[in-house]
Protein backbone atom coordinates (compact mmCIF):
# COMPACT_ATOMS: atom_id res chain seq x y z
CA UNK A 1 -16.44 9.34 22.08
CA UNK A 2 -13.47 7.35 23.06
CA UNK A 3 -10.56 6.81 20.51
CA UNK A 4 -8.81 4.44 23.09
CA UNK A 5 -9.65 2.03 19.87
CA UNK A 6 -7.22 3.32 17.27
CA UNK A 7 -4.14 2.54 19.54
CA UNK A 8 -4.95 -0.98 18.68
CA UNK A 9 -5.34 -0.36 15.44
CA UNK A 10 -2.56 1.69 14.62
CA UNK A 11 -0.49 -0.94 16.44
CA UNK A 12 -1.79 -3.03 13.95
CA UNK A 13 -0.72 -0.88 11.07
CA UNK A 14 2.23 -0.59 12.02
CA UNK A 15 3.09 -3.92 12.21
CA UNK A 16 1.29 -5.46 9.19
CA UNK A 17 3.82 -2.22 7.39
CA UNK A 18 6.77 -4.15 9.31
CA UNK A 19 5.82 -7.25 8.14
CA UNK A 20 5.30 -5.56 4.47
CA UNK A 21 8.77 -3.85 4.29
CA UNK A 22 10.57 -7.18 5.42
CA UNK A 23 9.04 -8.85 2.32
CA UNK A 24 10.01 -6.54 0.06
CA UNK A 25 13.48 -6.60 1.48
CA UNK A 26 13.33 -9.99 1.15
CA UNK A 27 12.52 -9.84 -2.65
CA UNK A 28 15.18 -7.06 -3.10
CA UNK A 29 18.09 -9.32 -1.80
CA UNK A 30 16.36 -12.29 -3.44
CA UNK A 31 16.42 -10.58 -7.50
CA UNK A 32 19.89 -9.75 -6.42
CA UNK A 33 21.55 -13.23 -5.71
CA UNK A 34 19.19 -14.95 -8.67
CA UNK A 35 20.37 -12.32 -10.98
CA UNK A 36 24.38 -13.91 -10.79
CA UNK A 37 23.60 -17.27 -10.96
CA UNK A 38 25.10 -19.32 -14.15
CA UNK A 39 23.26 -22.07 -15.49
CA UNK A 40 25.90 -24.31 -16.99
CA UNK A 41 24.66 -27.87 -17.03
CA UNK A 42 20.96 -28.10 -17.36
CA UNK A 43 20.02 -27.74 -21.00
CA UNK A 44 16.55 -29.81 -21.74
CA UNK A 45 15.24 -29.15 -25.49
CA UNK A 46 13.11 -26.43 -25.63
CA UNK A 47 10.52 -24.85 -27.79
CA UNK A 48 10.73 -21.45 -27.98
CA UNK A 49 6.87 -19.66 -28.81
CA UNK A 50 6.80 -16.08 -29.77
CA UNK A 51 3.08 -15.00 -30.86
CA UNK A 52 3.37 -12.04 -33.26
CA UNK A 53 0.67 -9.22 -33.96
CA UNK A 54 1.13 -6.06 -36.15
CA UNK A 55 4.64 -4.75 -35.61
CA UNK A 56 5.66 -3.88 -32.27
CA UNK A 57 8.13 -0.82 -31.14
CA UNK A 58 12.02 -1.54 -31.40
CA UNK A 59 10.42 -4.78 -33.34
CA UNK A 60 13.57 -5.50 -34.91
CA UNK A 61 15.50 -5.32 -32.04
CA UNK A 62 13.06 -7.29 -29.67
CA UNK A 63 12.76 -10.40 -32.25
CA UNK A 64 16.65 -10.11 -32.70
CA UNK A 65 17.34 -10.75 -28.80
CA UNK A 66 14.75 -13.55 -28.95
CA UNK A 67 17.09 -15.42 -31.84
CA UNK A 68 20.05 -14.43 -30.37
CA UNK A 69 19.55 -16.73 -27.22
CA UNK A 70 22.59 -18.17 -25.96
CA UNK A 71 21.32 -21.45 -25.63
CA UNK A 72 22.21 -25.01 -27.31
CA UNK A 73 19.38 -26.55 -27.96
CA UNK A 74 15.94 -24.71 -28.75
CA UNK A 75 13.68 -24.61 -31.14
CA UNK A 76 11.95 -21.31 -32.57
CA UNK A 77 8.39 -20.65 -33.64
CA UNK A 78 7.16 -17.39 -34.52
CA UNK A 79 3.44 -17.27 -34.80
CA UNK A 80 1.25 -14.71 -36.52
CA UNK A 81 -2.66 -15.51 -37.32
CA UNK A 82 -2.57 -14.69 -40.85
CA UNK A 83 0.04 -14.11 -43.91
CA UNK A 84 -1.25 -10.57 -44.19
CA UNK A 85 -0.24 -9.39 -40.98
CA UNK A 86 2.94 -7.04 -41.45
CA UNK A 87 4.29 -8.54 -39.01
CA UNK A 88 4.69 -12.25 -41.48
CA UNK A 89 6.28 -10.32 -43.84
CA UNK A 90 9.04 -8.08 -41.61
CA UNK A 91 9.70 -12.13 -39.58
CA UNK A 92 10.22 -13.82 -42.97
CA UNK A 93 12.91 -11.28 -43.67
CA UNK A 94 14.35 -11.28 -40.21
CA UNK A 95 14.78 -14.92 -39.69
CA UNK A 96 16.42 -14.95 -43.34
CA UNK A 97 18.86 -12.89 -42.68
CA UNK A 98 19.68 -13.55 -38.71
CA UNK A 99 18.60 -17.56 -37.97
CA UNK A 100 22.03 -18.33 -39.30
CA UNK A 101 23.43 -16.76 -36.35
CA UNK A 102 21.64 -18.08 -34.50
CA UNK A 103 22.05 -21.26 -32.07
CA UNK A 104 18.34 -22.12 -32.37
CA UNK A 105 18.31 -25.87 -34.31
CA UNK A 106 15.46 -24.78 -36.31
CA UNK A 107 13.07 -21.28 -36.97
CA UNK A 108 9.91 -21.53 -38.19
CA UNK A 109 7.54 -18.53 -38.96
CA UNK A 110 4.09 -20.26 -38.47
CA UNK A 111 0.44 -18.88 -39.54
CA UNK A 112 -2.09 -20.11 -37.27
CA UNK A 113 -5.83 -18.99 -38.53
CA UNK A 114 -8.29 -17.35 -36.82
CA UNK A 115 -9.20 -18.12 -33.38
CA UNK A 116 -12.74 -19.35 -32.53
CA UNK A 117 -13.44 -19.82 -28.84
CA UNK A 118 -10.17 -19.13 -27.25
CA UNK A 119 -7.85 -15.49 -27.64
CA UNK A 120 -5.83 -15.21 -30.46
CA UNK A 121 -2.68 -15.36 -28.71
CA UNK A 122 -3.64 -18.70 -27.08
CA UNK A 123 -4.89 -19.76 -30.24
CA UNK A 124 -1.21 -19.08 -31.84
CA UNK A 125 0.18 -20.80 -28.80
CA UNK A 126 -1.52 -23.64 -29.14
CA UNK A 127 -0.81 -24.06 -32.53
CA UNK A 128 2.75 -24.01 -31.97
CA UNK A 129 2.84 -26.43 -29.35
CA UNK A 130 0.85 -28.96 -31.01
CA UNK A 131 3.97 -28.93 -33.47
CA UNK A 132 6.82 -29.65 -31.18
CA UNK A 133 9.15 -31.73 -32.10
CA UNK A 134 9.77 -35.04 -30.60
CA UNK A 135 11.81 -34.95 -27.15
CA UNK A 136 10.89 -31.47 -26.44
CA UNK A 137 11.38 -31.12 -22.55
CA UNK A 138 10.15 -27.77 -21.58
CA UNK A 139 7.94 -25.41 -23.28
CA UNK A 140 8.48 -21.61 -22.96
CA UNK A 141 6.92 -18.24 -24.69
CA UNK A 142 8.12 -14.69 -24.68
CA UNK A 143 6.01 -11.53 -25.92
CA UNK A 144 7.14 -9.91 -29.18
CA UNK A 145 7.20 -6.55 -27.04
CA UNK A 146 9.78 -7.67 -25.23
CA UNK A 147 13.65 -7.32 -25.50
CA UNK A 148 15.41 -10.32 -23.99
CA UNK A 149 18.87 -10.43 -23.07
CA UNK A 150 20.90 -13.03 -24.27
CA UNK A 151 20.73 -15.65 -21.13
CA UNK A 152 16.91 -15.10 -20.73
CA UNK A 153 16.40 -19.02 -21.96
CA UNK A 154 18.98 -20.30 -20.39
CA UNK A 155 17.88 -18.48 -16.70
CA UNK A 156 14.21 -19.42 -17.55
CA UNK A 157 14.69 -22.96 -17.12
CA UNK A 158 17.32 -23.54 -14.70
CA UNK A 159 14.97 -23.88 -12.10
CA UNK A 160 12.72 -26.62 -13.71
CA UNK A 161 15.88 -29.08 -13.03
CA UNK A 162 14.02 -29.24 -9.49
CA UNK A 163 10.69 -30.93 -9.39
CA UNK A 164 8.94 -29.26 -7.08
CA UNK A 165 8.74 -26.37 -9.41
CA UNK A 166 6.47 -26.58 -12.37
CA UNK A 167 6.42 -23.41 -14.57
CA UNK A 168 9.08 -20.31 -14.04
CA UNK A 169 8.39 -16.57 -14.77
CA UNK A 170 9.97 -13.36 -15.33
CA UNK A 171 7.85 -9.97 -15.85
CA UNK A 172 8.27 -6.40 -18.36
CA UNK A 173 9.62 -3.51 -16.81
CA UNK A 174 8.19 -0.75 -19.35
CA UNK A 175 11.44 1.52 -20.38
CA UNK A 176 10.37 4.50 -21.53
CA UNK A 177 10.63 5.92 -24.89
CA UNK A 178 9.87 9.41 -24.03
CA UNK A 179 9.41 11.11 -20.89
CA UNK A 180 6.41 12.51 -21.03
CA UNK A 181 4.12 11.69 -17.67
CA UNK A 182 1.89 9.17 -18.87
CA UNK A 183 4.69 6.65 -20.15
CA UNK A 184 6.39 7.53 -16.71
CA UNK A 185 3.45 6.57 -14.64
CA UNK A 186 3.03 3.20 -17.10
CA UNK A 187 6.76 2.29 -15.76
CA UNK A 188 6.31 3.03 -12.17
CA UNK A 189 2.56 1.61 -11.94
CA UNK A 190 3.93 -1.67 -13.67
CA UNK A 191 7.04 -1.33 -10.94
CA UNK A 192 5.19 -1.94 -8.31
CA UNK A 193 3.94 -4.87 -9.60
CA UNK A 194 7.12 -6.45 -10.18
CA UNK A 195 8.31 -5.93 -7.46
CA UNK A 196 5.46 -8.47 -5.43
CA UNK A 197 7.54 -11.10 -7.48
CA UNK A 198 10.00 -12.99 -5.51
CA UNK A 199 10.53 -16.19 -3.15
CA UNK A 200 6.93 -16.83 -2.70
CA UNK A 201 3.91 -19.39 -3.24
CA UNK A 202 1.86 -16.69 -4.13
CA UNK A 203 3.91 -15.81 -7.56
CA UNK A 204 2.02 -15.51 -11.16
CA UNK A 205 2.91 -16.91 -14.21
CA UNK A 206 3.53 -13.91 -16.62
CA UNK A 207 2.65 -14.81 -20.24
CA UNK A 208 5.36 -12.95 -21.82
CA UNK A 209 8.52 -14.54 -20.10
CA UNK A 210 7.39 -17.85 -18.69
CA UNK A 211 7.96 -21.64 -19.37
CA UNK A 212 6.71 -25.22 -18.10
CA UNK A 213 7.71 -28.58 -17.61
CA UNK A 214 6.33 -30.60 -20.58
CA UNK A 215 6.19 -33.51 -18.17
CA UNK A 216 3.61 -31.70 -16.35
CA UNK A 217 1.41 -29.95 -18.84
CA UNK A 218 2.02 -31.37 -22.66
CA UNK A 219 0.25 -29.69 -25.68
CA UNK A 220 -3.00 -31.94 -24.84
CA UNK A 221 -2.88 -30.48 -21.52
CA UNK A 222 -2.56 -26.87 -22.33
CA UNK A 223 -5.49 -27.21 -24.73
CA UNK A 224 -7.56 -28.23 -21.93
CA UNK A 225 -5.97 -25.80 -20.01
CA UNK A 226 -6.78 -23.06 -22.54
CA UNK A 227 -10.09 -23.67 -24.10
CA UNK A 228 -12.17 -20.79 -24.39
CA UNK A 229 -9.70 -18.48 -21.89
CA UNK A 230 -8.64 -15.32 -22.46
CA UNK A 231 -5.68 -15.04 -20.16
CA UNK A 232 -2.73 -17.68 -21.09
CA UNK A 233 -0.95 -16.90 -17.81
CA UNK A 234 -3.54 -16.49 -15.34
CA UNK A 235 -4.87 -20.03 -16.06
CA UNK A 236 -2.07 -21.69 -16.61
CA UNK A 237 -0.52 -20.55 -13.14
CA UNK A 238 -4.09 -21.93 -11.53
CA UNK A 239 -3.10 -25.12 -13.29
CA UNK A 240 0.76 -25.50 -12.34
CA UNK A 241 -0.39 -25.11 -8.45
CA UNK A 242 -3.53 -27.43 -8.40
CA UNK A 243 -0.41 -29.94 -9.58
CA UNK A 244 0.70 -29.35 -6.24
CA UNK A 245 3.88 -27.02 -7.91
CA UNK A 246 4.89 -24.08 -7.34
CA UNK A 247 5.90 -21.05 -9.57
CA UNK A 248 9.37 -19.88 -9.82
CA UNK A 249 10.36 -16.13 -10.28
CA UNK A 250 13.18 -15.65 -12.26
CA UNK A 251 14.83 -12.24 -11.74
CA UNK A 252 17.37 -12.60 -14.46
CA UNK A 253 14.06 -12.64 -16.93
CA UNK A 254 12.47 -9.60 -15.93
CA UNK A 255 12.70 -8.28 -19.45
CA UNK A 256 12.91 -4.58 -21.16
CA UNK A 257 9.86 -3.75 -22.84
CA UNK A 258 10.50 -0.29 -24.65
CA UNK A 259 7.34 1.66 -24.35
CA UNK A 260 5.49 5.26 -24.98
CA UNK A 261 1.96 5.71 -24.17
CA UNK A 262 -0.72 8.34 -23.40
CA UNK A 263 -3.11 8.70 -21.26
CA UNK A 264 -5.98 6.84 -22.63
CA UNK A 265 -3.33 4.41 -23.51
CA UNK A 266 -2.51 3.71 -20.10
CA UNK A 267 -6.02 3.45 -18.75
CA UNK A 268 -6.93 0.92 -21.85
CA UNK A 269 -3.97 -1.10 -20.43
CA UNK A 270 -4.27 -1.38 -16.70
CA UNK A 271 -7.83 -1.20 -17.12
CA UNK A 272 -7.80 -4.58 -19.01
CA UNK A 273 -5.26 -6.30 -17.17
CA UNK A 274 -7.23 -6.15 -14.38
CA UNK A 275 -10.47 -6.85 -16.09
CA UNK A 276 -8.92 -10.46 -17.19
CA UNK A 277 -7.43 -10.62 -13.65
CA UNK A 278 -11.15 -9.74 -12.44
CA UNK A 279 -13.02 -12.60 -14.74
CA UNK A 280 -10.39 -15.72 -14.51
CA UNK A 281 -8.92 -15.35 -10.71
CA UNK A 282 -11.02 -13.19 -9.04
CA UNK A 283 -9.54 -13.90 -5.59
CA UNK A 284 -6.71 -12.19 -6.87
CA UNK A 285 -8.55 -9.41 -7.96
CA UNK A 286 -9.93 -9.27 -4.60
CA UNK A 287 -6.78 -9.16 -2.92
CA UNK A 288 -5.17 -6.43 -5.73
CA UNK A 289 -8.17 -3.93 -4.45
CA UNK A 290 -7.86 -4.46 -0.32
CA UNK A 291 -3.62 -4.31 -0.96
CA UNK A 292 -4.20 -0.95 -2.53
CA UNK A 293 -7.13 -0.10 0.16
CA UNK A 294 -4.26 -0.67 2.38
CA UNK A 295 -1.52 1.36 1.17
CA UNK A 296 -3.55 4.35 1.28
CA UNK A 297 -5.47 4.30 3.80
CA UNK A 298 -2.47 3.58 5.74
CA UNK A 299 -0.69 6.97 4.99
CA UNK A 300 -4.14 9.66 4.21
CA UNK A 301 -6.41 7.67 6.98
CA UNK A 302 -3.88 7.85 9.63
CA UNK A 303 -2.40 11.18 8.95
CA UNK A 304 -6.43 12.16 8.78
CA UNK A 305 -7.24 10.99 12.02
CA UNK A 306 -3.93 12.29 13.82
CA UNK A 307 -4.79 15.90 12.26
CA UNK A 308 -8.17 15.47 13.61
CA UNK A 309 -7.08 14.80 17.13
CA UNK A 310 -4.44 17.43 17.38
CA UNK A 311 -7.49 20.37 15.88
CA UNK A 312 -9.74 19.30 18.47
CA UNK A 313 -7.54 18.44 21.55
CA UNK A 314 -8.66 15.23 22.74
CA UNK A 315 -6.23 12.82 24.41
CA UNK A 316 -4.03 10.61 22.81
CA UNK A 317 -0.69 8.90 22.63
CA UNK A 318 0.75 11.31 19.37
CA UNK A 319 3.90 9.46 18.83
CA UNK A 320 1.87 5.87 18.18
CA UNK A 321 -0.49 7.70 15.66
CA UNK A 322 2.16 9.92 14.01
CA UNK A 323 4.05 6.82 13.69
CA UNK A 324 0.97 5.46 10.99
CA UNK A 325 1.76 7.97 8.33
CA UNK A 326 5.46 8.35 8.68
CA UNK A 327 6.02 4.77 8.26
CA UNK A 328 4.26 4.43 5.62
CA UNK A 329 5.15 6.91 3.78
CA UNK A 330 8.85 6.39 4.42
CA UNK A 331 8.55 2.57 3.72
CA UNK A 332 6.64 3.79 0.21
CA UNK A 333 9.63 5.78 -0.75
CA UNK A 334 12.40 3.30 0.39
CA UNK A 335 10.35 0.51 -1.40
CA UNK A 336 10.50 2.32 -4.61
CA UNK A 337 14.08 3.68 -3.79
CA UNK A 338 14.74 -0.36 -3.53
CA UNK A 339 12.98 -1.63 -6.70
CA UNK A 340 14.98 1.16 -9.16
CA UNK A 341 18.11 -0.08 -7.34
CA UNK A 342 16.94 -3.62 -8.51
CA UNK A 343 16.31 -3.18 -12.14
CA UNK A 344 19.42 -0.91 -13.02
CA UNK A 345 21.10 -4.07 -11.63
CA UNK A 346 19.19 -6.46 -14.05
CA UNK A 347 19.13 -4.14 -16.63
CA UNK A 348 22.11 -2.09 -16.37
CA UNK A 349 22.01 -1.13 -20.81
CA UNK A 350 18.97 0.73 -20.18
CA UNK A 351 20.21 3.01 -16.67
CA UNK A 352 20.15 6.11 -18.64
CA UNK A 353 16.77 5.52 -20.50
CA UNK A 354 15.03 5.05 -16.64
CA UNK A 355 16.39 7.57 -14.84
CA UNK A 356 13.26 10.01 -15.60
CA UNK A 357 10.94 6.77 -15.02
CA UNK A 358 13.31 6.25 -11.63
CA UNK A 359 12.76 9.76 -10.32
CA UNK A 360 9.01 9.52 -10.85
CA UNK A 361 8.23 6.18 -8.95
CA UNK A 362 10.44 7.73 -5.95
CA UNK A 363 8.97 10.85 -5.90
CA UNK A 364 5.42 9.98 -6.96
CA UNK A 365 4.92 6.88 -5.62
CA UNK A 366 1.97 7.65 -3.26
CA UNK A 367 0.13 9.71 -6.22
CA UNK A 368 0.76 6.51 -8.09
CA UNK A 369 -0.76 4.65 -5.96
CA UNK A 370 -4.17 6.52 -5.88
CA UNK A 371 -3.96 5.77 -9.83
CA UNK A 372 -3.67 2.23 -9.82
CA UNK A 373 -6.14 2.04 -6.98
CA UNK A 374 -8.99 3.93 -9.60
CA UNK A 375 -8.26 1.56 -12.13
CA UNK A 376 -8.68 -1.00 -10.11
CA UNK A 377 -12.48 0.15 -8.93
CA UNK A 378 -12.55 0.97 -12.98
CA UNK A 379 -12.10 -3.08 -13.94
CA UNK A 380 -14.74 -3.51 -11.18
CA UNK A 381 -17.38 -2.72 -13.98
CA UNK A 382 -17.75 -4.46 -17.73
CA UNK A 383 -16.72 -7.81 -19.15
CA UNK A 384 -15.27 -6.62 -22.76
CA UNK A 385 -11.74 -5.30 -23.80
CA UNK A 386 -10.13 -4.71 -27.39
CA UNK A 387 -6.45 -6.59 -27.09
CA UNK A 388 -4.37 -6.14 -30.15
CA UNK A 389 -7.10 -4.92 -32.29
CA UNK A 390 -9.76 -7.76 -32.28
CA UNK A 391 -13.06 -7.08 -29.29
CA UNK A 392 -13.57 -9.81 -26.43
CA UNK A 393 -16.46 -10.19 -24.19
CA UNK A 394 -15.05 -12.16 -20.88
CA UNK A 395 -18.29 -14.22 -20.16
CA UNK A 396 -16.67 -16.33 -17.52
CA UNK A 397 -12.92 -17.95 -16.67
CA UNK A 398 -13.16 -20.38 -18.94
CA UNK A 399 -15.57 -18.77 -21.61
CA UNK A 400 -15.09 -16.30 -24.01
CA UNK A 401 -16.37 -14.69 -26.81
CA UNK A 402 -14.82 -13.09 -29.80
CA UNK A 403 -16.23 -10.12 -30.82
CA UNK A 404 -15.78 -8.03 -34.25
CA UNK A 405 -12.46 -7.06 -34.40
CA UNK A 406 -12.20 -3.28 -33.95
CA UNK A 407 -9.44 -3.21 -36.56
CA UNK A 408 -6.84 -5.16 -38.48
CA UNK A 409 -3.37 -5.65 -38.69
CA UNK A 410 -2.49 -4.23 -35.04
């Protein structure tokens, strides 16, 4: 049997890895330069959405940052389904005692109900925005797990001054709480992700750190948008594109979210990430699996098939197929060597707190990989997740049911 075949396709490999690293180069220097710019002029009024559920770690802290916002004109809404949730009572007290200090023009603490076709957070959403005040410009929404420094509003919608984009986006980087291997893997698992963000058409909203042009999509609009959906992001970025706009990452709002997990923890998450991703875009989905196909059969295939032709002896050109392996393995390491150079940039308060996570994405970076990859194949299988305590069944994109919650007040 001839193997004159795999010269072409480890040419191949190598250059589609070329082609890979130059991206992610590209994205490196790109969160760099976004991260300095100063947004000093474009101001458009705002409302501010926060959806609330049980009470998050570093809560305090997180909702804090989110009315600290060093921004002139914004309005607040926290959200919370129902007056029982702790988390009603622990917002009532912080917006008492903080929203005077605050340069939001008003805070509201809002309970929506019970959601009936759509998921509760969309539900809560949507009830905010239905409430905006007149002359509101721009809505945006932030996750409750998330710590936002103090010019994430003011980054997030500097680049809606241009028309041409139509939503903007940060991401979570997980910062560990403790550095046991499960919360270290969450952090350099979600890493990776990140790091696809950058100056690209193919960016995705991220539900947690993301705003739109009311222009394009008012509250009317989003409920259309979001009837009977699970994912607020996912659809939404479908939306912002069919508009013939494009999705702006912000690298300035790539926020802190200060995690600790375990193992079934971990799974439960990435597992049902994907499973949404799976249901509502599933030509992402798609894509997710061959990427990761990619990435490792890059590195184990090739260094498989080079240790098979040096144990048998047959002919062929060693340095091309030793090449495979070596560059990809290098280019995993110096990928996740650049990302961890990235975020202690952006988030230079919490350096010490990701060293641990830091060494582990260097160092384990291809093991990670073969993790992500299984929970990939895992989401492959089964339409219902538990989010924040209540059960969904994903019955299609734009259908979903609401199953008995598995408990309350998460």
């Amino acid at each position: 049997m001839g193997w004159e075949w795999y010269n072409w396709i480890a040419i191949f490999l190598l250059a589609s890895q070329g082609l890979f690293l130059y991206q992610s180069w590209r994205n490196y220097r790109y969160a760099l330069a976004k991260s300095r710019r100063i947004n000093a002029y474009y101001h458009p009024r705002v409302l501010l959405t926060v959806p609330c559920k049980g009470i998050d770690r570093e809560f305090e802290k997180n909702i804090s940052s989110v009315l600290h916002q060093d921004y002139p004109d914004f309005i607040l809404h926290f959200v919370v389904e129902d007056a029982l949730d702790p988390a009603y009572e622990s917002l009532t007290g912080l917006v008492a005692s903080l929203a005077a200090g605050s340069q939001a023009r008003r805070v509201e603490v809002l309970v929506a109900g019970k959601g009936q076709e759509c998921s509760q957070k969309i539900h809560n959403l949507l009830h905010s925005c239905r409430r905006s005040p007149e002359g509101t410009q721009v809505f945006a929404f932030a996750d409750s797990d998330a710590c936002l420094p103090a010019n994430w509003l003011n980054a997030l919608v500097y680049p809606l001054r241009k028309d041409h984009w139509g939503a903007t986006t940060g991401y979570r980087w997980f910062v560990p709480r403790a550095d046991n291997l499960a919360t270290l893997a969450l952090s350099a698992i979600n890493a990776k992700i990140a790091q696809q963000l950058g100056n690209t058409m193919f960016n995705h909203l991220w539900g947690g750190s993301m705003a739109v042009r009311t222009d394009l999509f008012g509250a009317a609009d989003l409920e259309r948008i979001w009837q009977n959906t699970i994912s607020d992001d996912l659809g939404l970025s479908y939306a912002v594109k069919k508009a013939g706009r494009r999705v702006a990452f912000v690298p300035e709002c790539l926020v802190a979210s200060y995690e600790q997990t375990t193992w079934r923890g971990l799974l439960e998450f990435v597992r049902r990430q994907f499973l949404i991703t799976r249901i509502v875009t599933p030509g992402t989905w798609r894509f997710g699996l061959f990427a990761m196909l990619y990435s490792l059969l890059g590195p184990w295939g090739g260094l498989a098939i080079f240790c098979y032709a040096w144990a048998t002896g047959i002919e062929f050109n060693w340095m091309l197929w030793a090449a495979v392996p070596a560059i990809f393995l290098i280019g995993n390491v110096g990928i996740a060597i650049l990302r961890q150079r990235m975020i202690r940039v952006i988030l230079p308060e919490d350096t010490e707190r990701l060293r641990a996570a830091a060494r582990a994405d260097v160092w384990g970076t291809l093991v990670w990989s073969w993790l992500l990859f299984f929970c990939i194949l895992s989401s492959a299988f089964g339409r219902t997740i538990t989010w924040r305590g209540i059960r969904y069944r994903l019955i299609g994109p734009d259908r979903t049911q609401i199953l008995t919650p598995r408990s309350s007040g998460q």
